[in-house]
Protein backbone atom coordinates (compact mmCIF):
# COMPACT_ATOMS: atom_id res chain seq x y z
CA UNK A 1 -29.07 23.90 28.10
CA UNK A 2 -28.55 19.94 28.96
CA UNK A 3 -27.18 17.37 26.72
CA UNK A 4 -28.64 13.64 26.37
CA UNK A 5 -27.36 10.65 24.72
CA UNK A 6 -28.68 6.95 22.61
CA UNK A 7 -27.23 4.64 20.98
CA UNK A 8 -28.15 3.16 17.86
CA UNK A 9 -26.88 0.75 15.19
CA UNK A 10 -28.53 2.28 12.53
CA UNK A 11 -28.11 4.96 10.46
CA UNK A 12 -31.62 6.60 10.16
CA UNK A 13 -29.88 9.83 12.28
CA UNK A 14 -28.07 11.08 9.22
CA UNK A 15 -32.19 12.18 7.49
CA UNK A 16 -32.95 13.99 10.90
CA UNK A 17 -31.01 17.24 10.56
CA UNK A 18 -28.91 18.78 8.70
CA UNK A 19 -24.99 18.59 8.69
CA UNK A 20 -21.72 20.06 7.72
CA UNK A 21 -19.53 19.24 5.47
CA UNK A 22 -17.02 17.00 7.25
CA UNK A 23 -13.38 18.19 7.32
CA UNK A 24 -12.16 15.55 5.90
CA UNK A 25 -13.38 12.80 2.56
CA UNK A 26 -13.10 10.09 5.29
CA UNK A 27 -15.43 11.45 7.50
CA UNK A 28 -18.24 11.67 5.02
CA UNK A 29 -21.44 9.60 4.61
CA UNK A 30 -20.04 7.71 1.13
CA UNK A 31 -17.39 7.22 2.53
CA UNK A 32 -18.87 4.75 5.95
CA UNK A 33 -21.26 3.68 3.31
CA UNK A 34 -18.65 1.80 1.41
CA UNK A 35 -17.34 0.74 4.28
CA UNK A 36 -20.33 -0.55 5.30
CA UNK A 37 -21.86 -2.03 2.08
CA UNK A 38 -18.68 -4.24 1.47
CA UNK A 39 -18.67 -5.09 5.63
CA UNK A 40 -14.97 -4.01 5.96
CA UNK A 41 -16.98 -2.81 8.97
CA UNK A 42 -19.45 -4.61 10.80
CA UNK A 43 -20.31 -8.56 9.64
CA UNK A 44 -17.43 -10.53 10.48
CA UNK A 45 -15.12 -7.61 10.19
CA UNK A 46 -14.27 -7.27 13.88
CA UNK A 47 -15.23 -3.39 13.52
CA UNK A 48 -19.05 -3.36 15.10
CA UNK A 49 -19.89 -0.34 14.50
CA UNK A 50 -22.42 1.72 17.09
CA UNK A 51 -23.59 5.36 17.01
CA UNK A 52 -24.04 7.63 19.75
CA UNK A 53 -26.54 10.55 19.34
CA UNK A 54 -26.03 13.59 21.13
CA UNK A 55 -29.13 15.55 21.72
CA UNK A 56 -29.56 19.30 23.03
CA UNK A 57 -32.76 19.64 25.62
CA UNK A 58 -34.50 22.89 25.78
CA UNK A 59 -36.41 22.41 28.93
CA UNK A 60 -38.18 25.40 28.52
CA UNK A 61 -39.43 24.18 25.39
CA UNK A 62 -40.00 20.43 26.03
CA UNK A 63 -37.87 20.01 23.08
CA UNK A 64 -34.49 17.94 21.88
CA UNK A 65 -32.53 18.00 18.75
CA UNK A 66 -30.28 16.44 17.53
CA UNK A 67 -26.50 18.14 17.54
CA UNK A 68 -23.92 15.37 17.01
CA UNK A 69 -23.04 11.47 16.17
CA UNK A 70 -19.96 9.82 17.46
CA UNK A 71 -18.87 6.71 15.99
CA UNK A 72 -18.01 3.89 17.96
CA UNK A 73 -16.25 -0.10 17.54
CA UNK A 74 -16.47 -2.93 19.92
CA UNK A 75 -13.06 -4.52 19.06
CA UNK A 76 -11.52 -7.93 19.64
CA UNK A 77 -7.74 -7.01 18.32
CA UNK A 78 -6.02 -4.11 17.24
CA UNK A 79 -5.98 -4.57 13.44
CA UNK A 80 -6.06 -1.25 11.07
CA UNK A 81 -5.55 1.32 13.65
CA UNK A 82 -2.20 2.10 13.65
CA UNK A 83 -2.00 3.78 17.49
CA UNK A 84 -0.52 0.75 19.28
CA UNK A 85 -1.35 -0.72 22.77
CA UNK A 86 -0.22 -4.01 22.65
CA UNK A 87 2.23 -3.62 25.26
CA UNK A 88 -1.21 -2.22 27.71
CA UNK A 89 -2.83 -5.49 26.70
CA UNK A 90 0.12 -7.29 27.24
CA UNK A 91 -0.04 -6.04 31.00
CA UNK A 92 -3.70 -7.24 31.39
CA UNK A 93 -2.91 -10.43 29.92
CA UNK A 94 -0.06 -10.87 32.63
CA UNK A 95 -2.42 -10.11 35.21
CA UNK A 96 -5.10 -12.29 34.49
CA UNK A 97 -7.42 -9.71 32.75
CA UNK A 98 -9.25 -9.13 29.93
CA UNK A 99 -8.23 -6.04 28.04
CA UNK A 100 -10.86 -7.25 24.87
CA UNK A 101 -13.47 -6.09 24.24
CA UNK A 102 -12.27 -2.42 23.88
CA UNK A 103 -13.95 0.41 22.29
CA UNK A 104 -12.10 2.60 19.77
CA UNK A 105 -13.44 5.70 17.49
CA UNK A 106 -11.73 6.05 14.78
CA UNK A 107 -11.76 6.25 10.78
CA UNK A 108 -11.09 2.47 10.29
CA UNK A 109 -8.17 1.40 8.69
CA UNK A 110 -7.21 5.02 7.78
CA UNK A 111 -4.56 6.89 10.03
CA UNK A 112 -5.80 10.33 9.43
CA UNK A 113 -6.42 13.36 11.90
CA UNK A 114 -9.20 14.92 11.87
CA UNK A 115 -13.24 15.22 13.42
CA UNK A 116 -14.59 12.24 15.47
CA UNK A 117 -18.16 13.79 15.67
CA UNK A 118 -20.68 14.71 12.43
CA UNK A 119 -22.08 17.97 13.65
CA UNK A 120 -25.36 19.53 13.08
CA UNK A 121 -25.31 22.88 11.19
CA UNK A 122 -24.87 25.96 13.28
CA UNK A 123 -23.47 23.55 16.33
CA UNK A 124 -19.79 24.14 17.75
CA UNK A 125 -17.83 21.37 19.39
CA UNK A 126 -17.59 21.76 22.81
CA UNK A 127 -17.47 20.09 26.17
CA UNK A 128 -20.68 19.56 26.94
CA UNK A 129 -21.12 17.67 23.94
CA UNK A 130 -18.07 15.38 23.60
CA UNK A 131 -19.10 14.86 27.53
CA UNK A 132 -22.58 13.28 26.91
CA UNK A 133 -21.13 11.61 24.28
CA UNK A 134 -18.63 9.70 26.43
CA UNK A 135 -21.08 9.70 28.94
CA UNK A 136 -22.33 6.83 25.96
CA UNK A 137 -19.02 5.35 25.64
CA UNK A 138 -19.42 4.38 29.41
CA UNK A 139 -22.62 3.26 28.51
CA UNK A 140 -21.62 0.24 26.13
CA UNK A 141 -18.09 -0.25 27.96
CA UNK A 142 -20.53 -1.32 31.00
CA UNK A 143 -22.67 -3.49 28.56
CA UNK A 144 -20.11 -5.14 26.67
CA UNK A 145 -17.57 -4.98 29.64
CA UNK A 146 -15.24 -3.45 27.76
CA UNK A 147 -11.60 -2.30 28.96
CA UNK A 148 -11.07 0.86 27.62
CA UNK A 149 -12.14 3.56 25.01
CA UNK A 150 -8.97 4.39 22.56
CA UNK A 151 -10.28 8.12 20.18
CA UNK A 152 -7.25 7.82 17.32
CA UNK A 153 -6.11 10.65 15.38
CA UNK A 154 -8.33 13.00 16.68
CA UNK A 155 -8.50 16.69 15.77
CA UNK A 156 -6.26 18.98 17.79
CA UNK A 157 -9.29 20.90 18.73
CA UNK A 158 -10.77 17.68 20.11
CA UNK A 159 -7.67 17.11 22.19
CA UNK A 160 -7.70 20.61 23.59
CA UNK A 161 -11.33 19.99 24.88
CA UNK A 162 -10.81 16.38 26.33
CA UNK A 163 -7.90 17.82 28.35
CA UNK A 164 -9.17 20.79 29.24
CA UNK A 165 -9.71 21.81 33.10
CA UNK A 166 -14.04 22.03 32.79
CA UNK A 167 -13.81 18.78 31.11
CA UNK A 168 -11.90 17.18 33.88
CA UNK A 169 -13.93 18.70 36.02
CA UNK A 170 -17.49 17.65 34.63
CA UNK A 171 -16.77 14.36 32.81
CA UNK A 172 -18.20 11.77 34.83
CA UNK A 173 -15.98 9.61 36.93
CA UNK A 174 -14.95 6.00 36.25
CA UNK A 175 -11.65 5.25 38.01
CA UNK A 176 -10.98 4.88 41.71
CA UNK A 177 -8.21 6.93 42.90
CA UNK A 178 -5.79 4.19 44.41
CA UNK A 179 -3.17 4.50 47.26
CA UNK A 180 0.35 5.34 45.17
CA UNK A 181 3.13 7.33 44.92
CA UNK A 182 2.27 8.23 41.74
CA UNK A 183 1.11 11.70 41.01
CA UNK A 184 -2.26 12.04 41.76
CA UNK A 185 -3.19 14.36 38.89
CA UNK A 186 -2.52 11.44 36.94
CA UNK A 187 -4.32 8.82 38.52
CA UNK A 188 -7.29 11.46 38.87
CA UNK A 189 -7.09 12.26 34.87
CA UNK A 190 -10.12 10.45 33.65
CA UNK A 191 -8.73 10.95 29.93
CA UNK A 192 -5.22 10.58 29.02
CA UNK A 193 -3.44 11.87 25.55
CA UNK A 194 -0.79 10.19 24.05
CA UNK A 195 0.80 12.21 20.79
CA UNK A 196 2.35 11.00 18.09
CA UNK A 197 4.27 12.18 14.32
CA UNK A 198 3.24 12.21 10.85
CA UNK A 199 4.87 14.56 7.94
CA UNK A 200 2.92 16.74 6.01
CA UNK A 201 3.79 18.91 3.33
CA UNK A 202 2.89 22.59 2.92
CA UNK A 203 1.95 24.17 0.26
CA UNK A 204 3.67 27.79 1.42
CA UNK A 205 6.93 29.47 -0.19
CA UNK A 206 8.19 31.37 3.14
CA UNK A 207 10.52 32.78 0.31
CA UNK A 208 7.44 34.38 -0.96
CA UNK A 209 5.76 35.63 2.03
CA UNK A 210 4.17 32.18 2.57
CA UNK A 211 2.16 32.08 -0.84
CA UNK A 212 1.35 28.36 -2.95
CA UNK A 213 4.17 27.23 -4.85
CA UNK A 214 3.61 27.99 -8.55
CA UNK A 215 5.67 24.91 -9.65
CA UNK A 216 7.64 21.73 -8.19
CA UNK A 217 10.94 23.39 -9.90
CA UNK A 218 9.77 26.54 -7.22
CA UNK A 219 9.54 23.96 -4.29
CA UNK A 220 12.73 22.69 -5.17
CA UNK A 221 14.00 26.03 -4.95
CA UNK A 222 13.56 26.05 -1.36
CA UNK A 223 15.56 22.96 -0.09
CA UNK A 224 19.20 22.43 -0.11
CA UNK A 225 21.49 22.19 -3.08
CA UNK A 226 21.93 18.43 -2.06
CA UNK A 227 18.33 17.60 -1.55
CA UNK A 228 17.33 18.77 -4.78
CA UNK A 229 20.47 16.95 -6.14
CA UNK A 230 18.39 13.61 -4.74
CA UNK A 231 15.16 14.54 -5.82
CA UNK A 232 16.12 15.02 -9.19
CA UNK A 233 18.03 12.30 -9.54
CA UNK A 234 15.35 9.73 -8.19
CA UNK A 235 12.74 11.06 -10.81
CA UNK A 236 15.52 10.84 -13.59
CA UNK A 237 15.35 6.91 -12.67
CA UNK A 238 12.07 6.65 -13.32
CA UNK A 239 12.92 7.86 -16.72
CA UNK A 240 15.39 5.73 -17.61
CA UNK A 241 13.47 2.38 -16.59
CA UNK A 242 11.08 3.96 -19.41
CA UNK A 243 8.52 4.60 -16.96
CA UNK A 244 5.70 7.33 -17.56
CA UNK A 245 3.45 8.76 -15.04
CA UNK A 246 0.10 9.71 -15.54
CA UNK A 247 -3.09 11.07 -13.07
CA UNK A 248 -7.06 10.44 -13.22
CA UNK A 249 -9.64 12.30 -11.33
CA UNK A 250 -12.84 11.42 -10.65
CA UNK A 251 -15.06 10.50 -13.47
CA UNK A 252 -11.69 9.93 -15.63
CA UNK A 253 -11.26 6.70 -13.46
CA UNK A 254 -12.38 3.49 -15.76
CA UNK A 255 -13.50 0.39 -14.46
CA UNK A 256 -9.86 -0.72 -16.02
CA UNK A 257 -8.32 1.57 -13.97
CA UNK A 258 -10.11 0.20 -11.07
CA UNK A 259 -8.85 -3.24 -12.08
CA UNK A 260 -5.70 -2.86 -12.75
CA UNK A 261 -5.29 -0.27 -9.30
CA UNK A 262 -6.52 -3.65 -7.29
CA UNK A 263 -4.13 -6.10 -8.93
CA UNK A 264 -1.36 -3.51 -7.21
CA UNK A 265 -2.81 -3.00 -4.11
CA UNK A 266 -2.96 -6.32 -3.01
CA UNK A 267 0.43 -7.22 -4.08
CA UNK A 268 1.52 -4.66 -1.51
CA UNK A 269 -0.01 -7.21 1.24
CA UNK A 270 0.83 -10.27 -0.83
CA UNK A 271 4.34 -9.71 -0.62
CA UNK A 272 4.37 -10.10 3.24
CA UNK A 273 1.94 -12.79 3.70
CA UNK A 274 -1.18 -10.76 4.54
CA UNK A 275 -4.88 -10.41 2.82
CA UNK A 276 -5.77 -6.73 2.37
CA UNK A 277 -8.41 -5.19 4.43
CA UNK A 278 -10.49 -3.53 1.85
CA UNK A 279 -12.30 -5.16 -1.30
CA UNK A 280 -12.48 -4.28 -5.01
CA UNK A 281 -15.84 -3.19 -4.72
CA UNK A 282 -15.27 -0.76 -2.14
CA UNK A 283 -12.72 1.44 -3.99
CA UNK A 284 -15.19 0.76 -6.56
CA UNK A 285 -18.11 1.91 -5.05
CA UNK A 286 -16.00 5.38 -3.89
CA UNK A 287 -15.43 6.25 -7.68
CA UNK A 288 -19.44 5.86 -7.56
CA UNK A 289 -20.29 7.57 -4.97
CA UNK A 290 -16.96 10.47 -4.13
CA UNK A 291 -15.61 10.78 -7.70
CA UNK A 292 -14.95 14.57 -6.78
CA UNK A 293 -12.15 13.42 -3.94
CA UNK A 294 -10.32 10.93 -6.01
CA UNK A 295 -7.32 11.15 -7.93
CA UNK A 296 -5.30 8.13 -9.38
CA UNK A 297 -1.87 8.16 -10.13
CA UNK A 298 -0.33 5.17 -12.44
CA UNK A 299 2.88 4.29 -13.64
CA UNK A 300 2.89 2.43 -17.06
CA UNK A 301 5.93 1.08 -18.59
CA UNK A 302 7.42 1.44 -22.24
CA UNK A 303 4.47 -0.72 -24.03
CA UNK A 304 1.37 0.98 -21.92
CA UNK A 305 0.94 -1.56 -19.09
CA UNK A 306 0.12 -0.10 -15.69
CA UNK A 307 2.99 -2.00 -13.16
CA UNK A 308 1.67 0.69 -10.25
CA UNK A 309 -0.81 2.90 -8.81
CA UNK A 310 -1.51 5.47 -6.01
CA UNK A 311 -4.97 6.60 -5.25
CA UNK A 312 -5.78 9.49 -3.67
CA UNK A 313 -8.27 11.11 -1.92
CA UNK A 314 -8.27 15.45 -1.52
CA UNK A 315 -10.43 17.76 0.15
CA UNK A 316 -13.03 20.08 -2.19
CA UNK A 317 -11.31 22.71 -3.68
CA UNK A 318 -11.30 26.28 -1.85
CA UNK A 319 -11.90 24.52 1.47
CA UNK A 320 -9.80 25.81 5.02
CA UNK A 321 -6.90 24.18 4.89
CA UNK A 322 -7.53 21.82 1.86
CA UNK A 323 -5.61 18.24 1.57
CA UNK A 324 -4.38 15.97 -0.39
CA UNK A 325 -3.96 12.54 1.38
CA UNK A 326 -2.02 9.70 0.01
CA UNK A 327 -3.61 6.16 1.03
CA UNK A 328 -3.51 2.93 -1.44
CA UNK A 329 -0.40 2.46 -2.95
CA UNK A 330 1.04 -0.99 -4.72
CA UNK A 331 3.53 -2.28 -7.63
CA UNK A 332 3.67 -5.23 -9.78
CA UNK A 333 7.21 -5.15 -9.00
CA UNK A 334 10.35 -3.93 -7.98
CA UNK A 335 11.09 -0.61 -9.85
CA UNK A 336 13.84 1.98 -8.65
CA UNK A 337 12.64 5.23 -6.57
CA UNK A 338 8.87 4.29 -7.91
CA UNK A 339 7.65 4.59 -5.09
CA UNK A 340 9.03 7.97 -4.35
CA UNK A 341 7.70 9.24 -7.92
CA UNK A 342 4.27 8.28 -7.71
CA UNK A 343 3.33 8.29 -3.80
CA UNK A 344 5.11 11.78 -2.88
CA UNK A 345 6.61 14.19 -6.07
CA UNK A 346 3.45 13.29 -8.07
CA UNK A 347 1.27 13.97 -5.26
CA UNK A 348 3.25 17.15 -4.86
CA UNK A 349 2.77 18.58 -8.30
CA UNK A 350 -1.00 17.72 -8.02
CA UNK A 351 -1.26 19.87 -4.95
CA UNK A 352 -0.02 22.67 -6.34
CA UNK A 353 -1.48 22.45 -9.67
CA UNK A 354 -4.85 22.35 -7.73
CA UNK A 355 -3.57 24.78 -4.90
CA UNK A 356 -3.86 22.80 -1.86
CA UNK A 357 -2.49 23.86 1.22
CA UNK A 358 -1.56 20.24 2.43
CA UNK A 359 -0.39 17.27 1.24
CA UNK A 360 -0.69 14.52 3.59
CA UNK A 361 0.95 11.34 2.35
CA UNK A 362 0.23 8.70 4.89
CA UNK A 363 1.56 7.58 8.59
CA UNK A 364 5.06 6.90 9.20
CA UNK A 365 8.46 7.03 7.66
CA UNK A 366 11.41 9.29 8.19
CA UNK A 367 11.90 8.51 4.21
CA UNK A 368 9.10 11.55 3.92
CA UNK A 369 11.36 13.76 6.01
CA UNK A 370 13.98 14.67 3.77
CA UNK A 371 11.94 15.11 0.78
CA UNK A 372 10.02 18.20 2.65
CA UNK A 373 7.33 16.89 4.50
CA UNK A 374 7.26 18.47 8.01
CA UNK A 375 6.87 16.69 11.44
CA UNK A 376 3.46 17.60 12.82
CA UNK A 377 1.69 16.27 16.41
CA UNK A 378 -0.78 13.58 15.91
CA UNK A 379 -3.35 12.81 19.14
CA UNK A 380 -5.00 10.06 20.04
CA UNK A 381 -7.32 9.83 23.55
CA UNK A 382 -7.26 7.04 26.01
CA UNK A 383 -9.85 6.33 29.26
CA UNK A 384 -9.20 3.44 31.19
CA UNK A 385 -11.96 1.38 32.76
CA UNK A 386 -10.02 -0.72 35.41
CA UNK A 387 -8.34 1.54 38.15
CA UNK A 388 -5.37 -0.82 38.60
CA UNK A 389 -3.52 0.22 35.57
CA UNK A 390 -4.47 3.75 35.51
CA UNK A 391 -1.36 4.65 37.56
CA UNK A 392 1.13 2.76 35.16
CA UNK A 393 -0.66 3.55 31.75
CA UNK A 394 -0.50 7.65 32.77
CA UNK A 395 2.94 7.52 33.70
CA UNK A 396 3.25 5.83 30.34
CA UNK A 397 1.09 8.09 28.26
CA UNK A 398 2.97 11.95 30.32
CA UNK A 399 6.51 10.07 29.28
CA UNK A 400 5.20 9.19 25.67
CA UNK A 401 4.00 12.61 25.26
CA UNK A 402 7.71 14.49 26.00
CA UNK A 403 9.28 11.66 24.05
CA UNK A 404 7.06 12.49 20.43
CA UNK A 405 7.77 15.89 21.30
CA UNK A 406 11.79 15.60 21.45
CA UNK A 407 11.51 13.41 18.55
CA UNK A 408 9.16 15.72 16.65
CA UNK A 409 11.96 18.45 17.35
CA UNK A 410 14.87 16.15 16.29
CA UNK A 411 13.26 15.59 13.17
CA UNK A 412 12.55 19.25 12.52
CA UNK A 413 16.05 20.31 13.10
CA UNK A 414 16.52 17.30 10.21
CA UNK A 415 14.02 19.26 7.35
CA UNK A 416 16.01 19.72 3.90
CA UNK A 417 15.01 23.46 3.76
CA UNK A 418 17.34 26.20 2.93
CA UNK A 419 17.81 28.90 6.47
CA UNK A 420 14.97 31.08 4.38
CA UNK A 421 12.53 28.64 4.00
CA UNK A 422 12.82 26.91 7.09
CA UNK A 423 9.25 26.09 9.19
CA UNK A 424 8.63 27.29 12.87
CA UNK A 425 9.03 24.61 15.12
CA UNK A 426 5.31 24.20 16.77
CA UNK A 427 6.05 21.53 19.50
């Protein structure tokens, strides 16, 4: 069995066979069509979007169908991505070279793991497809002489294949190997992996032989007598500022509570000089079209005003390893441990009211540490088109990777859990 590629702006592949169910809300057709429909991709977004179509060729049959789509920007900056390479364009720029246009495949403007491919029914991930599909990443970085292909927040399956011997050994060559003193396994790699950290909370009492929580009072249960101490002092201020929380899913969200959500999301990017990358009638058209993935937290104070709001989006119900995953957040104002009430402990509850295994509240911040949320690897992939900096940007890329894993550790030894309930350390 063989494996072809085209590429395509258009979106008349997603009537040609059938699909699964992405792992993830963000990876789903409503989801690109909102983006799409309200050009926070493609128009004068910077994000132009392309489509490579992976198709399996039965020879004996003198047929092809079609297996899987990658997704695919030709970028001119770096905006909404949140893996940074400034300091690699930084060296091009110091060498006379351009480093834009690159190509990146990612979720845009959304820094969550997961698939990078929409996958027929019945098909597997595997080598042989992600390497026809990069075959077409080559493609367009030769058309649009592009410096490099950047795959963010990629599944850890997907970063298991890319770096796996047969795909090192099959993937079509791009790079030169140069005269160094650098190792040459690096200079040979022809995809490099850099990792990274995000916290994520789990949904699993290792008190309790690893079952769901049945309350936040049983999650509490688990940490130290200090960190609950904190906890339950920071929602107590919320009180007393006569503050009340309340959640919306789906159909339960108005087109007031779309409003009002909007006013606070852009003061989040008002307050440090910035315009914010998506529009009104995108989160709009999401509570049209993926009402069953949203949920809407709001903070109203003592005479009924919303002054916040925290949407998120969770995976369907009963689904392997089912998420919750905090995005939009904003506040009319200053308001003491908000923040912490309606972006973490409320997503919390709503996790385990709804008995979710995960509860994954966004990218960065220590802050999310010590209120439970465990350090977990993050991968993004990397394939360089100019063999010059391949030697320095490897050597980069195997240091980067032992750093995030010593920090990853550090902040592990940090968790707030009790000896009983501590989490394995997974690297």
């Amino acid at each position: 069995m063989t494996y072809s590629y085209a590429l395509t702006q258009d979106t008349d592949w997603q009537s040609q066979t059938a699909w699964q169910v992405p792992d993830t809300p963000f990876m789903s057709f409503a989801f690109w069509q909102a983006l799409s429909d309200t050009e926070a991709i493609g128009g004068d977004s910077g994000w132009l979007p392309i489509f490579i179509t992976v198709y399996q060729n039965n020879s004996s049959a003198d047929e092809t169908r079609l297996v899987a789509v990658m997704p695919l920007f030709v970028k001119g900056h770096h905006r909404g991505e949140f893996v940074f390479d400034h300091a690699w364009a930084e060296a091009f720029a110091r060498y006379g070279v351009d480093y834009y246009p690159r190509l990146v495949t990612s979720i845009p403007y959304t820094p969550i793991t997961g698939q990078r491919l929409w996958l027929a029914e019945g098909i597997e991930l595997s080598a042989d497809i992600l390497i026809a599909a990069l075959a077409g990443v080559d493609d367009i970085a030769a058309q649009v002489k592009a410096s490099s292909w950047h795959g963010l927040f990629v599944s850890e399956e997907l970063a298991e294949i890319a770096t796996s011997p047969a795909m090192m050994r099959d993937i079509e060559p791009v790079l030169l190997a140069a005269a160094t003193d650098m190792n040459e396994s690096i200079i040979e790699q022809q995809l490099f992996e850099r990792q990274g950290c995000q916290f994520l909370w789990q949904n699993q009492n290792l008190m309790n032989e690893g079952k769901p929580f049945a309350s936040f009072d049983e999650f509490l249960q688990t940490l130290t007598a200090k960190k609950r101490r904190t906890i339950r002092s920071e929602r107590k201020k919320v009180a007393k500022q006569e503050l009340e929380c309340r959640l919306k899913t789906g159909d339960e969200i108005t087109e007031a509570d779309w409003a009002a959500f909007y006013h606070c999301y852009v003061m989040t990017y008002a307050v440090r000089g910035q315009h914010p990358y998506l529009t009104a009638d995108f989160f709009t058209q999401l509570g049209a079209t993926l009402p069953e993935h949203l949920m809407l937290a709001q903070a109203l104070d003592s005479r009924g005003e919303i002054i916040a709001s925290s949407l998120f989006l969770y995976d369907t119900l009963g689904s392997e390893n089912s998420t919750l995953y905090g995005r939009y957040w904003g506040a009319l104002g200053e308001y003491d441990s908000l923040h912490f009430e309606l972006c973490y402990y409320q997503g919390i509850e709503f996790a385990i009211a709804q008995g979710l295994d995960y509860f994954d509240p966004g990218t960065q911040g220590e802050h999310k540490l010590i209120r439970g949320f465990v350090p977990t690897a993050t991968h993004s992939l990397h394939r360089i088109y100019d063999a010059r900096f391949v030697p320095a940007i490897g050597h980069f890329c195997e240091q980067d990777r032992e750093h995030m894993r010593q920090y990853r550790e550090q902040a592990h030894a940090a968790l707030p859990f009790n000896e009983d309930n501590m989490p394995a350390f997974k690297g």
